[in-house]
PDB file of N, CA and C in Angstrom:
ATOM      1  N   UNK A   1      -0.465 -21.211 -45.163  1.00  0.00           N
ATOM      2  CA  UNK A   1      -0.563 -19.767 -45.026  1.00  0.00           C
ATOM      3  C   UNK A   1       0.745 -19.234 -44.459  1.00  0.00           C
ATOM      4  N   UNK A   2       1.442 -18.533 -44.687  1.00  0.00           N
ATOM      5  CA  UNK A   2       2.264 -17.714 -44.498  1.00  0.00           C
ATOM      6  C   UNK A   2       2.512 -16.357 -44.005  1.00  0.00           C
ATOM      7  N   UNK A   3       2.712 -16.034 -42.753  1.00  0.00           N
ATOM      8  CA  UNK A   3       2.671 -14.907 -41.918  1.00  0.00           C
ATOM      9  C   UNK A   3       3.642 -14.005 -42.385  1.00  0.00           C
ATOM     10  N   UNK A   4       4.103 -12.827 -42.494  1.00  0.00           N
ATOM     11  CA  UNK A   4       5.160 -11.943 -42.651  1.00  0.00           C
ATOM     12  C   UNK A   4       4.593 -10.803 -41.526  1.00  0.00           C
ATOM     13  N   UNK A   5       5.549 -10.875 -40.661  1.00  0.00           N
ATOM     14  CA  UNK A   5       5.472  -9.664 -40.098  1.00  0.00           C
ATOM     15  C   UNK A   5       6.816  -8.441 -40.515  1.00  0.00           C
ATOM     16  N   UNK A   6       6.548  -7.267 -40.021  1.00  0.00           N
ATOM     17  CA  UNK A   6       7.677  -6.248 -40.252  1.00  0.00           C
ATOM     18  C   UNK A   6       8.034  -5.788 -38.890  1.00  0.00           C
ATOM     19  N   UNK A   7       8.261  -6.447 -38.064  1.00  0.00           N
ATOM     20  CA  UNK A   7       9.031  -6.503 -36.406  1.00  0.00           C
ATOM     21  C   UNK A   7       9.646  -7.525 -35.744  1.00  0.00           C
ATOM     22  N   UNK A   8      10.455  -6.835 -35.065  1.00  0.00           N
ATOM     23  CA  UNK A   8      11.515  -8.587 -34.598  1.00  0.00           C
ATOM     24  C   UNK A   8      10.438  -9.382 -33.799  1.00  0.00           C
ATOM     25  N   UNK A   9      10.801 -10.186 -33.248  1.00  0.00           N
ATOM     26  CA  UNK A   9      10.221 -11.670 -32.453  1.00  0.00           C
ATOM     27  C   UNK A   9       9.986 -10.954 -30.727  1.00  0.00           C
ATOM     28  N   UNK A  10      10.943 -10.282 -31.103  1.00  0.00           N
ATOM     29  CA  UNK A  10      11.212  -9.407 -29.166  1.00  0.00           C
ATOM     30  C   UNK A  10      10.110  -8.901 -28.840  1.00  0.00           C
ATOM     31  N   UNK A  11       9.823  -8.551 -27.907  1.00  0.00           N
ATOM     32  CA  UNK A  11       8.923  -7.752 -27.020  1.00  0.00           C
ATOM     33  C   UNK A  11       9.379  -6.389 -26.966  1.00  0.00           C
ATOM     34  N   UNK A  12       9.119  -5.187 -27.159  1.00  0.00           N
ATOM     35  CA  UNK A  12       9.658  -4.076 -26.690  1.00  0.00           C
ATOM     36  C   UNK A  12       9.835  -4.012 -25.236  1.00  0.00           C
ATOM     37  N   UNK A  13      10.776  -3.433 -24.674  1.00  0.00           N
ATOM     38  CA  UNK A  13      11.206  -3.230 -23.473  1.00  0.00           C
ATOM     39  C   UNK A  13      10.769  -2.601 -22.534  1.00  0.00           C
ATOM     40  N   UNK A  14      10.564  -1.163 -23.122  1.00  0.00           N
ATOM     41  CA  UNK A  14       9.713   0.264 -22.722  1.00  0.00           C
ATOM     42  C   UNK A  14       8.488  -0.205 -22.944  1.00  0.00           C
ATOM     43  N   UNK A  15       7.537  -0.651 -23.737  1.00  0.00           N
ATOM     44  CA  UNK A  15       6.387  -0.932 -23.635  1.00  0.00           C
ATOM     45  C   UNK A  15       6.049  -1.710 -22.684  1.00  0.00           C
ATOM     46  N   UNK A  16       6.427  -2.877 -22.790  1.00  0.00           N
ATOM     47  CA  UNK A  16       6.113  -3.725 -21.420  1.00  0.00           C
ATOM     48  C   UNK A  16       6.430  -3.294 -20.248  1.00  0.00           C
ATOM     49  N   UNK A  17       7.397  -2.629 -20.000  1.00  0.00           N
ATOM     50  CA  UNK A  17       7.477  -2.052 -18.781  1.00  0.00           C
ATOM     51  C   UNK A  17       6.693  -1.027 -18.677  1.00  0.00           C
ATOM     52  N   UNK A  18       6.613   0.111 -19.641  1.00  0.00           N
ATOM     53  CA  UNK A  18       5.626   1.412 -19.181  1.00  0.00           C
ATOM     54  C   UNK A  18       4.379   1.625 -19.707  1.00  0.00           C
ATOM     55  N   UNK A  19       4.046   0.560 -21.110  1.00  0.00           N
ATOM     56  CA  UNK A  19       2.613   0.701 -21.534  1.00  0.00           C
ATOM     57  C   UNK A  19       2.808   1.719 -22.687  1.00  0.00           C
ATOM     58  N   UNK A  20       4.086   2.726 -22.814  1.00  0.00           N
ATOM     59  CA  UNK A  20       4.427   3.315 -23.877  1.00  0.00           C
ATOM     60  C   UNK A  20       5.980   2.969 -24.581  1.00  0.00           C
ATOM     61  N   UNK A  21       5.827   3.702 -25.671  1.00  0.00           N
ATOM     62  CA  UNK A  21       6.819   3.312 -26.759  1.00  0.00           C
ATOM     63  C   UNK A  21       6.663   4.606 -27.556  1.00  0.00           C
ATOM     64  N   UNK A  22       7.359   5.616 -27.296  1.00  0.00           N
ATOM     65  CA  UNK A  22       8.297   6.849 -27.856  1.00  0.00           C
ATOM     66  C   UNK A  22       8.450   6.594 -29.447  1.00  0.00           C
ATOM     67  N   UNK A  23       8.342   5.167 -30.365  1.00  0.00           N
ATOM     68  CA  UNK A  23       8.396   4.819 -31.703  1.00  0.00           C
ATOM     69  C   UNK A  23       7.221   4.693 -32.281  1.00  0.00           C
ATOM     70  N   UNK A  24       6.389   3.909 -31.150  1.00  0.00           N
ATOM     71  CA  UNK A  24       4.830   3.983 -31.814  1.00  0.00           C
ATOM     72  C   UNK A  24       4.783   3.146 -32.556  1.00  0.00           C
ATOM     73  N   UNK A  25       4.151   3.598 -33.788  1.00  0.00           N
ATOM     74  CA  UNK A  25       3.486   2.514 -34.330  1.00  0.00           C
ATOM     75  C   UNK A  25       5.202   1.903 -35.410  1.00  0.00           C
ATOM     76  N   UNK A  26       5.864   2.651 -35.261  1.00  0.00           N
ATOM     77  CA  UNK A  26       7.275   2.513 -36.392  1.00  0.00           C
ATOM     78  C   UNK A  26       7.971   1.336 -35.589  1.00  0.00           C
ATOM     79  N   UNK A  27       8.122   1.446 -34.411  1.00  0.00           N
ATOM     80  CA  UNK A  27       8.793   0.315 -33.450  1.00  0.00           C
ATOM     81  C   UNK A  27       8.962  -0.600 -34.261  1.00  0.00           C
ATOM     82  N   UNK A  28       9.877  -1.430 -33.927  1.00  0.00           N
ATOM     83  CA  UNK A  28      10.784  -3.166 -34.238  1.00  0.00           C
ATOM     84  C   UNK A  28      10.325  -3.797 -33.984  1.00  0.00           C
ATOM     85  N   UNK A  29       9.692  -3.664 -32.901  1.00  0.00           N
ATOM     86  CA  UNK A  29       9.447  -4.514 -31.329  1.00  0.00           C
ATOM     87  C   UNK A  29       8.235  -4.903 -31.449  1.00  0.00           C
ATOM     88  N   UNK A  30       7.639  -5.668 -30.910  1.00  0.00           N
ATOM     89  CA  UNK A  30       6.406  -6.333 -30.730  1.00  0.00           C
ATOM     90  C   UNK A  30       6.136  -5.242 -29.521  1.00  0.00           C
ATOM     91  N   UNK A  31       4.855  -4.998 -29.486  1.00  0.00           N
ATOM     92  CA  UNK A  31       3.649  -4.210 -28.747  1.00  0.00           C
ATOM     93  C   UNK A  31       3.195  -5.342 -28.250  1.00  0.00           C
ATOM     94  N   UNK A  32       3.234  -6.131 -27.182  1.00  0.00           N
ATOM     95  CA  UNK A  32       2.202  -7.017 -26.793  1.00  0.00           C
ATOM     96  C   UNK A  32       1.286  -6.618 -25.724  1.00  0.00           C
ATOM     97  N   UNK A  33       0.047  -6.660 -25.823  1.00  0.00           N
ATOM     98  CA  UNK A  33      -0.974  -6.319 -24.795  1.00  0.00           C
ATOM     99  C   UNK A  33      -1.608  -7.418 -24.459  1.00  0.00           C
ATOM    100  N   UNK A  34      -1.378  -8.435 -24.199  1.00  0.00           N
ATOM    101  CA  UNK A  34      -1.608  -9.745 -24.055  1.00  0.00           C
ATOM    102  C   UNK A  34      -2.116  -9.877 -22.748  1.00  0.00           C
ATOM    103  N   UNK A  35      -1.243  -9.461 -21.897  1.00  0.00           N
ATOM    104  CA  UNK A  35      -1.423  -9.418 -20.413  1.00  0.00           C
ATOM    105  C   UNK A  35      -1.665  -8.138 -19.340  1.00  0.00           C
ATOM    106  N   UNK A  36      -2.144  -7.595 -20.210  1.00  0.00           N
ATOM    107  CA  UNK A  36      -2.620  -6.098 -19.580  1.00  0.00           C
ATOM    108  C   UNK A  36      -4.400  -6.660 -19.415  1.00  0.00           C
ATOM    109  N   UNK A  37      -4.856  -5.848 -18.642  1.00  0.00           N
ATOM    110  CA  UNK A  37      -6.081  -5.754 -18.022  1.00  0.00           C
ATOM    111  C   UNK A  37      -7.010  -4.578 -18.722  1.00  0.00           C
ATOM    112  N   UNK A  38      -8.368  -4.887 -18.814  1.00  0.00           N
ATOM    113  CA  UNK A  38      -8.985  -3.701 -19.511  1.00  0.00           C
ATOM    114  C   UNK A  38     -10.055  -3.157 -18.327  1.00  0.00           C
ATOM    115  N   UNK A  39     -10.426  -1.768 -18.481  1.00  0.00           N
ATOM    116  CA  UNK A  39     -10.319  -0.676 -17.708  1.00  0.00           C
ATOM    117  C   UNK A  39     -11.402  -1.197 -16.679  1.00  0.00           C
ATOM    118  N   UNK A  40     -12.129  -2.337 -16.983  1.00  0.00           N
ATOM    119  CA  UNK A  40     -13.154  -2.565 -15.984  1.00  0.00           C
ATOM    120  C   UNK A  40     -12.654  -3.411 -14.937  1.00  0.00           C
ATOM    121  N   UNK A  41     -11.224  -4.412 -15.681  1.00  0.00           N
ATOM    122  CA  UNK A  41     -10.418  -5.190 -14.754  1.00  0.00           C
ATOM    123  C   UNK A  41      -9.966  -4.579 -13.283  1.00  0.00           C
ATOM    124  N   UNK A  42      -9.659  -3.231 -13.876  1.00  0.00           N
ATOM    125  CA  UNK A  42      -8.226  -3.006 -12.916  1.00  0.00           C
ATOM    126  C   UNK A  42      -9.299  -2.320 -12.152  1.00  0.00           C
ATOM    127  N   UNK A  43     -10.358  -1.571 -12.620  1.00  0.00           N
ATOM    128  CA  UNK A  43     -11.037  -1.232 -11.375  1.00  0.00           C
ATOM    129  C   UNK A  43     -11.590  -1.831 -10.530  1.00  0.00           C
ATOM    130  N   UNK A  44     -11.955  -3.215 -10.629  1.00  0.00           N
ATOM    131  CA  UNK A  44     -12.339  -4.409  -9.774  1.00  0.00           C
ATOM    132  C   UNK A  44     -11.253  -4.577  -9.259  1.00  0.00           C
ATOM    133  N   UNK A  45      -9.984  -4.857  -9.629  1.00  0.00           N
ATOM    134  CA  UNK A  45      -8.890  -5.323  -8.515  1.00  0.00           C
ATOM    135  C   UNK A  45      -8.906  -3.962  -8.091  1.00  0.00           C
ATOM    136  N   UNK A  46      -8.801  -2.816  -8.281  1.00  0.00           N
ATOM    137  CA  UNK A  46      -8.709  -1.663  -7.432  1.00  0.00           C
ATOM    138  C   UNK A  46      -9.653  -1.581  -6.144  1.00  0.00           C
ATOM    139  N   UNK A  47     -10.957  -2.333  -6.578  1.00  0.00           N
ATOM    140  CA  UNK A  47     -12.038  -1.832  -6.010  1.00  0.00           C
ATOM    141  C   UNK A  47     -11.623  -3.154  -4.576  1.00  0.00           C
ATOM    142  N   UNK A  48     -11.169  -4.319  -5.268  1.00  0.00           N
ATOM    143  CA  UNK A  48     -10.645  -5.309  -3.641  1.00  0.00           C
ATOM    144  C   UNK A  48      -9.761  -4.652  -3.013  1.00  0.00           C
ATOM    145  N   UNK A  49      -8.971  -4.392  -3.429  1.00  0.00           N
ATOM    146  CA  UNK A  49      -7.981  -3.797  -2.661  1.00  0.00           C
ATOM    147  C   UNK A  49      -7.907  -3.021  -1.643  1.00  0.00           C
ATOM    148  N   UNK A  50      -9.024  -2.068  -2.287  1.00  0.00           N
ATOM    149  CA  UNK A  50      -9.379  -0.826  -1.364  1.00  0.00           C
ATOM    150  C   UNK A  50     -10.247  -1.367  -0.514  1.00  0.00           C
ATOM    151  N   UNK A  51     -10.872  -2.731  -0.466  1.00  0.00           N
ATOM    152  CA  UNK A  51     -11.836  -3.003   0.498  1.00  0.00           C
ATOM    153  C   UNK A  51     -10.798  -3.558   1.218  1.00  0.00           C
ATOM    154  N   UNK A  52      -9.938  -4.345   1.012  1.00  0.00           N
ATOM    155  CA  UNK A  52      -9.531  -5.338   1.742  1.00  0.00           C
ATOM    156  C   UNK A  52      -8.587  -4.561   2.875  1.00  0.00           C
ATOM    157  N   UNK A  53      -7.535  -2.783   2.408  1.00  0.00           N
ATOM    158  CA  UNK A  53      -7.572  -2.048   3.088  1.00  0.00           C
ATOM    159  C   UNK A  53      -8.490  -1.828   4.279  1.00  0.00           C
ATOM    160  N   UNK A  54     -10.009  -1.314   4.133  1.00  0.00           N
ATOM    161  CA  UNK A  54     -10.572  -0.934   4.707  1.00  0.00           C
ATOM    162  C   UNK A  54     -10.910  -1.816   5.898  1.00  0.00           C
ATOM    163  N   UNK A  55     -11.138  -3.091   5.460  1.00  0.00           N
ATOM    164  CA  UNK A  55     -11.108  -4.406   6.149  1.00  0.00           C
ATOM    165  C   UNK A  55     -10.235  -4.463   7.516  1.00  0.00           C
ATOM    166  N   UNK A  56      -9.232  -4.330   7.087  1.00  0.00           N
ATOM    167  CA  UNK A  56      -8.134  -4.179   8.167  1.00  0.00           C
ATOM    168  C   UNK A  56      -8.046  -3.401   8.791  1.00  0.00           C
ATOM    169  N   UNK A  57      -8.090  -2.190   8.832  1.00  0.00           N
ATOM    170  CA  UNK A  57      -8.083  -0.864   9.502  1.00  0.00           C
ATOM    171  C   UNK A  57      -9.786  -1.233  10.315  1.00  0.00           C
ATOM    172  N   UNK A  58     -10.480  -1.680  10.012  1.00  0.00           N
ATOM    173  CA  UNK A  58     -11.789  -1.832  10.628  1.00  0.00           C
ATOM    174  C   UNK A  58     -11.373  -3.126  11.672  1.00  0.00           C
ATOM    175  N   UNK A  59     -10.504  -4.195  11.348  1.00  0.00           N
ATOM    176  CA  UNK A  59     -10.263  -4.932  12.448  1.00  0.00           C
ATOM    177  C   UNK A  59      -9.468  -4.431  13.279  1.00  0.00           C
ATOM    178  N   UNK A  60      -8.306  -3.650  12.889  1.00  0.00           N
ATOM    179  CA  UNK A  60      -7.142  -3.211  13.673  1.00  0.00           C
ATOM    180  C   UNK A  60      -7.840  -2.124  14.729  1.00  0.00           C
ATOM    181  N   UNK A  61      -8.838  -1.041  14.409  1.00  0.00           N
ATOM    182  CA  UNK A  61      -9.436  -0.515  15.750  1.00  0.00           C
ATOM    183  C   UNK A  61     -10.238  -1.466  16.241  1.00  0.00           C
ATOM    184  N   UNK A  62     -11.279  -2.273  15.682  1.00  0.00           N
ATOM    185  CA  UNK A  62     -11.930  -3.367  17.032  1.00  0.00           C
ATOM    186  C   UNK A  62     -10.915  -4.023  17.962  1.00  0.00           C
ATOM    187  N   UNK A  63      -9.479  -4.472  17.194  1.00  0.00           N
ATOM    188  CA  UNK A  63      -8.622  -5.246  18.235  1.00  0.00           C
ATOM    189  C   UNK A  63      -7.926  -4.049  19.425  1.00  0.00           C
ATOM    190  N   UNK A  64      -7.804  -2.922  18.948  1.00  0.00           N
ATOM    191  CA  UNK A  64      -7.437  -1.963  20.051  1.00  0.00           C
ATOM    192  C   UNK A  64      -7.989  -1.183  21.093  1.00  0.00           C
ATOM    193  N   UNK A  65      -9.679  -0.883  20.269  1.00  0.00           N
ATOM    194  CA  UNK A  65     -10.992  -0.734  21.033  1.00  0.00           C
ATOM    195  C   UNK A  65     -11.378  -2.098  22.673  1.00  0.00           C
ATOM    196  N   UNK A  66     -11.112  -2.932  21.691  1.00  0.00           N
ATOM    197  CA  UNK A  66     -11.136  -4.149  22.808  1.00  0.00           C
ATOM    198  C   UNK A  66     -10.000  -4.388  23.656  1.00  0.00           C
ATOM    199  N   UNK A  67      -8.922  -3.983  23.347  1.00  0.00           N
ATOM    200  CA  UNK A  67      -7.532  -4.186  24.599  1.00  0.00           C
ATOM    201  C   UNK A  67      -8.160  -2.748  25.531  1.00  0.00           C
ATOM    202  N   UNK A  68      -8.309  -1.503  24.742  1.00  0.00           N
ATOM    203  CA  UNK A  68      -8.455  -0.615  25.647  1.00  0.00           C
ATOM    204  C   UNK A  68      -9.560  -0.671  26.433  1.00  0.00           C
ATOM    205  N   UNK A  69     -10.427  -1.298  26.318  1.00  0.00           N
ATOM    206  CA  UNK A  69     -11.580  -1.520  27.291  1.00  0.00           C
ATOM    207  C   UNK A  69     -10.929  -2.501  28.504  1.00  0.00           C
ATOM    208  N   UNK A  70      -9.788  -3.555  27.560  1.00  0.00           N
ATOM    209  CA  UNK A  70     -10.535  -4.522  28.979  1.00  0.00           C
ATOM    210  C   UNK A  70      -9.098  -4.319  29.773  1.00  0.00           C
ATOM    211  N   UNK A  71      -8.091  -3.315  28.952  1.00  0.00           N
ATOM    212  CA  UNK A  71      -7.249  -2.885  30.436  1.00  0.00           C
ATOM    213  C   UNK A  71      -7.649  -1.571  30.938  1.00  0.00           C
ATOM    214  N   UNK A  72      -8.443  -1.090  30.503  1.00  0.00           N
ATOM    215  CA  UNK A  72      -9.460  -0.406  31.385  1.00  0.00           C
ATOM    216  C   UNK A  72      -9.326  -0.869  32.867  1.00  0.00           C
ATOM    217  N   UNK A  73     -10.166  -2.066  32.871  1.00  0.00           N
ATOM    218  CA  UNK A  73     -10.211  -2.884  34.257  1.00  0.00           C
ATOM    219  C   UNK A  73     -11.370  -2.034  35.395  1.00  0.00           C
ATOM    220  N   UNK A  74     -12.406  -1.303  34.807  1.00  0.00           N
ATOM    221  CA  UNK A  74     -13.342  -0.966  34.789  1.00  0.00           C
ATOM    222  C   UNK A  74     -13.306   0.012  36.141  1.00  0.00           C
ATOM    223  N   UNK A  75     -11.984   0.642  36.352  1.00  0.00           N
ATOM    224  CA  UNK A  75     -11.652   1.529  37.588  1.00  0.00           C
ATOM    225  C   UNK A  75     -11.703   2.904  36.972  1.00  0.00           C
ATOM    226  N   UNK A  76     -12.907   3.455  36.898  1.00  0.00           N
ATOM    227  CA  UNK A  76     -13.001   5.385  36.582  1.00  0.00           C
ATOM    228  C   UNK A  76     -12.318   6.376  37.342  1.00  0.00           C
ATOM    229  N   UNK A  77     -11.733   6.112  38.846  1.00  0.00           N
ATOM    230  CA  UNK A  77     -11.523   6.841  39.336  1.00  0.00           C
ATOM    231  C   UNK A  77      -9.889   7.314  38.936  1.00  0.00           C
ATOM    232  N   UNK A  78      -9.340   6.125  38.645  1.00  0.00           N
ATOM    233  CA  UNK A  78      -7.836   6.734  37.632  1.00  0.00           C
ATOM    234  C   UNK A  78      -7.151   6.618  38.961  1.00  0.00           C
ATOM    235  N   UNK A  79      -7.062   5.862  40.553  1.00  0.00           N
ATOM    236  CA  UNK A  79      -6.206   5.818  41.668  1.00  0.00           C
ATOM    237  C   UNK A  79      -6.732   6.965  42.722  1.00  0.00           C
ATOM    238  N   UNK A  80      -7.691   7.480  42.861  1.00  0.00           N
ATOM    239  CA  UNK A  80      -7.743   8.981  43.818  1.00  0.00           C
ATOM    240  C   UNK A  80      -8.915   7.776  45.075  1.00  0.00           C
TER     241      UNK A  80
END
């Protein structure tokens, strides 16, 4: 069997980098979508991300909640 394509071997440049191509479907270039993610992908890695954010910001006040308590040092009167 014998393949013929009508585009070079290359990758387009602009496509791979931006997902568009200004030539479209006329382009030289290979369109590869090979390694792109489909729309349910990226919202799952979106959706870790944003947890794993939240994650941190939820440890980072317990670790400051807890310094400020315990240099507190449980004196209310503030020196008077």
């Amino acid at each position: 069997a014998i393949s013929c394509s009508d585009y070079q071997p290359d990758i387009c440049k602009d496509y791979k980098d931006t997902g568009f191509c200004g030539f479209g479907d006329t382009c030289i270039y290979l369109h590869d979508r090979g390694d792109t993610m489909s729309g349910w992908q990226l919202e799952q890695q979106w959706e870790e991300r944003k947890k794993k954010e939240r994650d941190d910001k939820e440890r980072e006040l317990n670790r400051f909640l807890e310094q400020s308590s315990n240099n507190d040092g449980g004196d209310t009167n503030h020196g008077e």
